[in-house]
C-alpha atoms as a PDB file:
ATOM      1  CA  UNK A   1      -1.569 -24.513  -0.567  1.00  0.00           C
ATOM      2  CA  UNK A   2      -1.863 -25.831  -4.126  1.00  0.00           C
ATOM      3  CA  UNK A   3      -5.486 -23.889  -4.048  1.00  0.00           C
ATOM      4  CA  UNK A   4      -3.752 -20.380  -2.622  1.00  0.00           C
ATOM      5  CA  UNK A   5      -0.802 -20.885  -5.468  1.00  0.00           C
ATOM      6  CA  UNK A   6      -2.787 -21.490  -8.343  1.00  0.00           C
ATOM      7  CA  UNK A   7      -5.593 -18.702  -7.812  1.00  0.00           C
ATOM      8  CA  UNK A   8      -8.797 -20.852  -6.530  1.00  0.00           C
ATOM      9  CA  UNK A   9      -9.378 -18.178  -4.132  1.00  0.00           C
ATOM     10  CA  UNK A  10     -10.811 -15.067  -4.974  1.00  0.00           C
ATOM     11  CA  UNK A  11      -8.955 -12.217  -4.025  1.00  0.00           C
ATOM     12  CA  UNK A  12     -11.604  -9.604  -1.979  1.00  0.00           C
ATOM     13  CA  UNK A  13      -8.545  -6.821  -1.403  1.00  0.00           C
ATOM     14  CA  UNK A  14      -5.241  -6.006  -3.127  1.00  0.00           C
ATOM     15  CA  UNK A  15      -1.838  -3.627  -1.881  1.00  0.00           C
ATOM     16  CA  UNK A  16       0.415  -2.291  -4.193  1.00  0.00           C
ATOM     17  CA  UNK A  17       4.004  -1.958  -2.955  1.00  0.00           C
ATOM     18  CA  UNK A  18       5.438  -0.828  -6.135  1.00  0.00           C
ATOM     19  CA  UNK A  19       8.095   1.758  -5.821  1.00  0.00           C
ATOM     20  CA  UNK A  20       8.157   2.223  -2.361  1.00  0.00           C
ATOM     21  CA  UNK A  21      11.089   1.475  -0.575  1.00  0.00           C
ATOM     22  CA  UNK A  22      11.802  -0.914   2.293  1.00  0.00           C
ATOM     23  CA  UNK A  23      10.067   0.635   6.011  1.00  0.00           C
ATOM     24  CA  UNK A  24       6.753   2.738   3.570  1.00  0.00           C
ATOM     25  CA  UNK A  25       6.530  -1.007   1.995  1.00  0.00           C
ATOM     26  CA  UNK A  26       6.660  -2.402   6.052  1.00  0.00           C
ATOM     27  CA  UNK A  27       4.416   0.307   6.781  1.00  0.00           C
ATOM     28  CA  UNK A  28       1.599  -0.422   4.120  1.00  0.00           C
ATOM     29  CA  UNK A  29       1.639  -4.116   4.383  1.00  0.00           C
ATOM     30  CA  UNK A  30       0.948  -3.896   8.170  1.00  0.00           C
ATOM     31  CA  UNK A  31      -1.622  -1.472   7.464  1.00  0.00           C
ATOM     32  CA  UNK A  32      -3.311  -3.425   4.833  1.00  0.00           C
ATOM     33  CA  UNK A  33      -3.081  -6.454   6.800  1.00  0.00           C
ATOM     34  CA  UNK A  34      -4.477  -4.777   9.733  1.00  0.00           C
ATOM     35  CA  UNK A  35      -7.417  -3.289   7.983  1.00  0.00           C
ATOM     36  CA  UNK A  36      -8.119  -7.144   5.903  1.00  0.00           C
ATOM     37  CA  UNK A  37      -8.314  -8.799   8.952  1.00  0.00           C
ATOM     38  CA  UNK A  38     -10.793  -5.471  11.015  1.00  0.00           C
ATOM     39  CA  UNK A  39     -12.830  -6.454   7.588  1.00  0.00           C
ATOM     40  CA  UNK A  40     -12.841 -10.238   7.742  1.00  0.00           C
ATOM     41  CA  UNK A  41     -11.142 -10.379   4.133  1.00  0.00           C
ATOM     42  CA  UNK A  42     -10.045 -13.854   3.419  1.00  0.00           C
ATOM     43  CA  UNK A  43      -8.108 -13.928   0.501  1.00  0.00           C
ATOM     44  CA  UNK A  44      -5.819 -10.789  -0.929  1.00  0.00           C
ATOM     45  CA  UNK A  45      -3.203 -10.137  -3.425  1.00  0.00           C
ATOM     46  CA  UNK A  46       0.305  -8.418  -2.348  1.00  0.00           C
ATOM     47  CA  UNK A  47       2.204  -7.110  -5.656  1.00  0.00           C
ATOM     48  CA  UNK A  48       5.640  -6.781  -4.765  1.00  0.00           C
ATOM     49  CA  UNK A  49       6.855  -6.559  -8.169  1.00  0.00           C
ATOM     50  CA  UNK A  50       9.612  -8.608  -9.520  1.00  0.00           C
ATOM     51  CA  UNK A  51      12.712  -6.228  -8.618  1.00  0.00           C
ATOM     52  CA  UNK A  52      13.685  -5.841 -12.148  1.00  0.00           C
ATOM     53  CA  UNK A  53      14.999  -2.095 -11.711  1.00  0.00           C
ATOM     54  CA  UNK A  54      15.956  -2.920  -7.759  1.00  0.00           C
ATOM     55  CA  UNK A  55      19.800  -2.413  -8.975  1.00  0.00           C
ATOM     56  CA  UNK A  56      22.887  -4.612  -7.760  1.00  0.00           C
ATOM     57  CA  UNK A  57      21.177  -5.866  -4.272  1.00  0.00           C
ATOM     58  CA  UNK A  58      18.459  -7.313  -6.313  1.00  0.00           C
ATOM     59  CA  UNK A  59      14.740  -7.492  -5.141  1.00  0.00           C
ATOM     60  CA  UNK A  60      14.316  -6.732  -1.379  1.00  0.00           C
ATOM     61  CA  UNK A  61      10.476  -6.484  -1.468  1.00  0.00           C
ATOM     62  CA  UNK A  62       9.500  -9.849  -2.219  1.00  0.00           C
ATOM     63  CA  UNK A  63      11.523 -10.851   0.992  1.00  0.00           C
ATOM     64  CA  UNK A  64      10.209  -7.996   2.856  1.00  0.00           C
ATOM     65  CA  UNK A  65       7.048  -9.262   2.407  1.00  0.00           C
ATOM     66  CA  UNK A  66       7.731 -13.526   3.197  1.00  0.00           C
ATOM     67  CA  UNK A  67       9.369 -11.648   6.440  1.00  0.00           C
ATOM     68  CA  UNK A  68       6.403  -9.751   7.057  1.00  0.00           C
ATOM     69  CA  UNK A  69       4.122 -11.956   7.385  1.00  0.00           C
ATOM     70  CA  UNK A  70       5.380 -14.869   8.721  1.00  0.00           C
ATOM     71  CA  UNK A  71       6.288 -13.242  11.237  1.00  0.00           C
ATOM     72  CA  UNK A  72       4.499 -11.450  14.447  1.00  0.00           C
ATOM     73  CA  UNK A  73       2.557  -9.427  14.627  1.00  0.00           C
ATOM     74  CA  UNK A  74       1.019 -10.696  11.214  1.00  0.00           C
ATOM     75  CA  UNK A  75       2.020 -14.571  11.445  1.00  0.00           C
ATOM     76  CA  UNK A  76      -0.942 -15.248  13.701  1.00  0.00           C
ATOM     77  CA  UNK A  77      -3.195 -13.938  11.144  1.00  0.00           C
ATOM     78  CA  UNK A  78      -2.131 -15.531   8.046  1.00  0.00           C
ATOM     79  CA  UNK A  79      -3.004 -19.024   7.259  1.00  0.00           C
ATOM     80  CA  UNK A  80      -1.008 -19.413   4.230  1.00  0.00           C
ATOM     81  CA  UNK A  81       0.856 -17.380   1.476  1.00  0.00           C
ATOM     82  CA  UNK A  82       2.551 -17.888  -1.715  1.00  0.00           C
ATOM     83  CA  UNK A  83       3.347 -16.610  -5.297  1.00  0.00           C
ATOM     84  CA  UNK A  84       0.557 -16.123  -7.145  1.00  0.00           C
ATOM     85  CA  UNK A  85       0.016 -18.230 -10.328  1.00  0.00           C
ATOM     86  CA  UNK A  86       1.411 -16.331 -13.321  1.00  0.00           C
ATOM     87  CA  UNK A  87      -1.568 -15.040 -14.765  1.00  0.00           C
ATOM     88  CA  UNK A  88      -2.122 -12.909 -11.186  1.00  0.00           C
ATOM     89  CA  UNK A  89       0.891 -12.031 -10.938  1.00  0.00           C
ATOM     90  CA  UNK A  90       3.540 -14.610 -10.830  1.00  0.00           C
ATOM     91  CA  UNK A  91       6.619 -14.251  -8.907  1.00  0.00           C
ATOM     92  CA  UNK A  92       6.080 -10.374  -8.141  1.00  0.00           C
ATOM     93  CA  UNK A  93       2.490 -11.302  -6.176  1.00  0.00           C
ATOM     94  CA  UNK A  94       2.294 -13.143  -3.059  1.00  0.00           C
ATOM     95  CA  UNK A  95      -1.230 -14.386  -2.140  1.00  0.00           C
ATOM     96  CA  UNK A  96      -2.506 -14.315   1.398  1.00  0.00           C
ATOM     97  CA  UNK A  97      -5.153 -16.303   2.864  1.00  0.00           C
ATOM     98  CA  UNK A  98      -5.977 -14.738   6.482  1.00  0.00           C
ATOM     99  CA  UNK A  99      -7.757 -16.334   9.608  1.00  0.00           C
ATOM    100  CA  UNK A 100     -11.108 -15.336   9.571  1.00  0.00           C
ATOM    101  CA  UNK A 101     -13.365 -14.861  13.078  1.00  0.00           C
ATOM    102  CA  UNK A 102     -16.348 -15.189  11.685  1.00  0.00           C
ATOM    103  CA  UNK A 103     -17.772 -13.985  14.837  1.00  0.00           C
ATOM    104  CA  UNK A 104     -16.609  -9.916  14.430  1.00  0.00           C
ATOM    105  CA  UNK A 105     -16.491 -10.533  10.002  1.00  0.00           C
ATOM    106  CA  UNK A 106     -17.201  -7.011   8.885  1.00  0.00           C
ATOM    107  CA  UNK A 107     -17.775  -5.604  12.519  1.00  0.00           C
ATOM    108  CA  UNK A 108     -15.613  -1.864  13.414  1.00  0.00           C
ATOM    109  CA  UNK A 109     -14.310  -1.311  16.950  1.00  0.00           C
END
């Protein structure tokens, strides 16, 4: 965990969810996990921003994205996640470090 946190791994894919709001953020994470694990990707960057401008309710896509993926259909696939260290992000990136089959890594169908 201390290696995931602290940026030892390097990221091979990154997904953006700035702006959107709560189900097109749902939508796009469990599309880009879907595609990073049909590619074998081990190690990706989520930026979920901080919430700075997410008014009175505060930031709801940093919790979105916790939810997401420890939970199924995504939990299975994830190893590990955390903030990112503050030079990658901090607090507005979550680093993801997916099971890998190395069996089907890079394989399509």
């Amino acid at each position: 965990m201390w290696a995931l946190r602290h940026g030892r791994f390097g990221f091979e894919a990154e997904c953006d969810l700035h702006g959107l709001r709560v189900e097109g953020a749902r939508r796009r994470l469990l599309g880009f996990v879907a595609e990073c694990v049909r590619q074998g990707v081990r190690a990706a960057r989520v930026i979920c921003g901080r919430g700075v401008h997410s008014g009175s309710d505060g930031p709801v896509l940093p919790d979105l994205v916790a939810h997401t993926l420890a939970r199924p259909p995504v939990a299975g696939r994830v190893l590990a996640f955390a903030p990112t260290s503050s030079d990658q992000g901090g607090e507005g990136a979550v680093a993801v470090l997916f099971r890998v089959d190395h069996g089907h890594r890079g394989k399509t169908g």
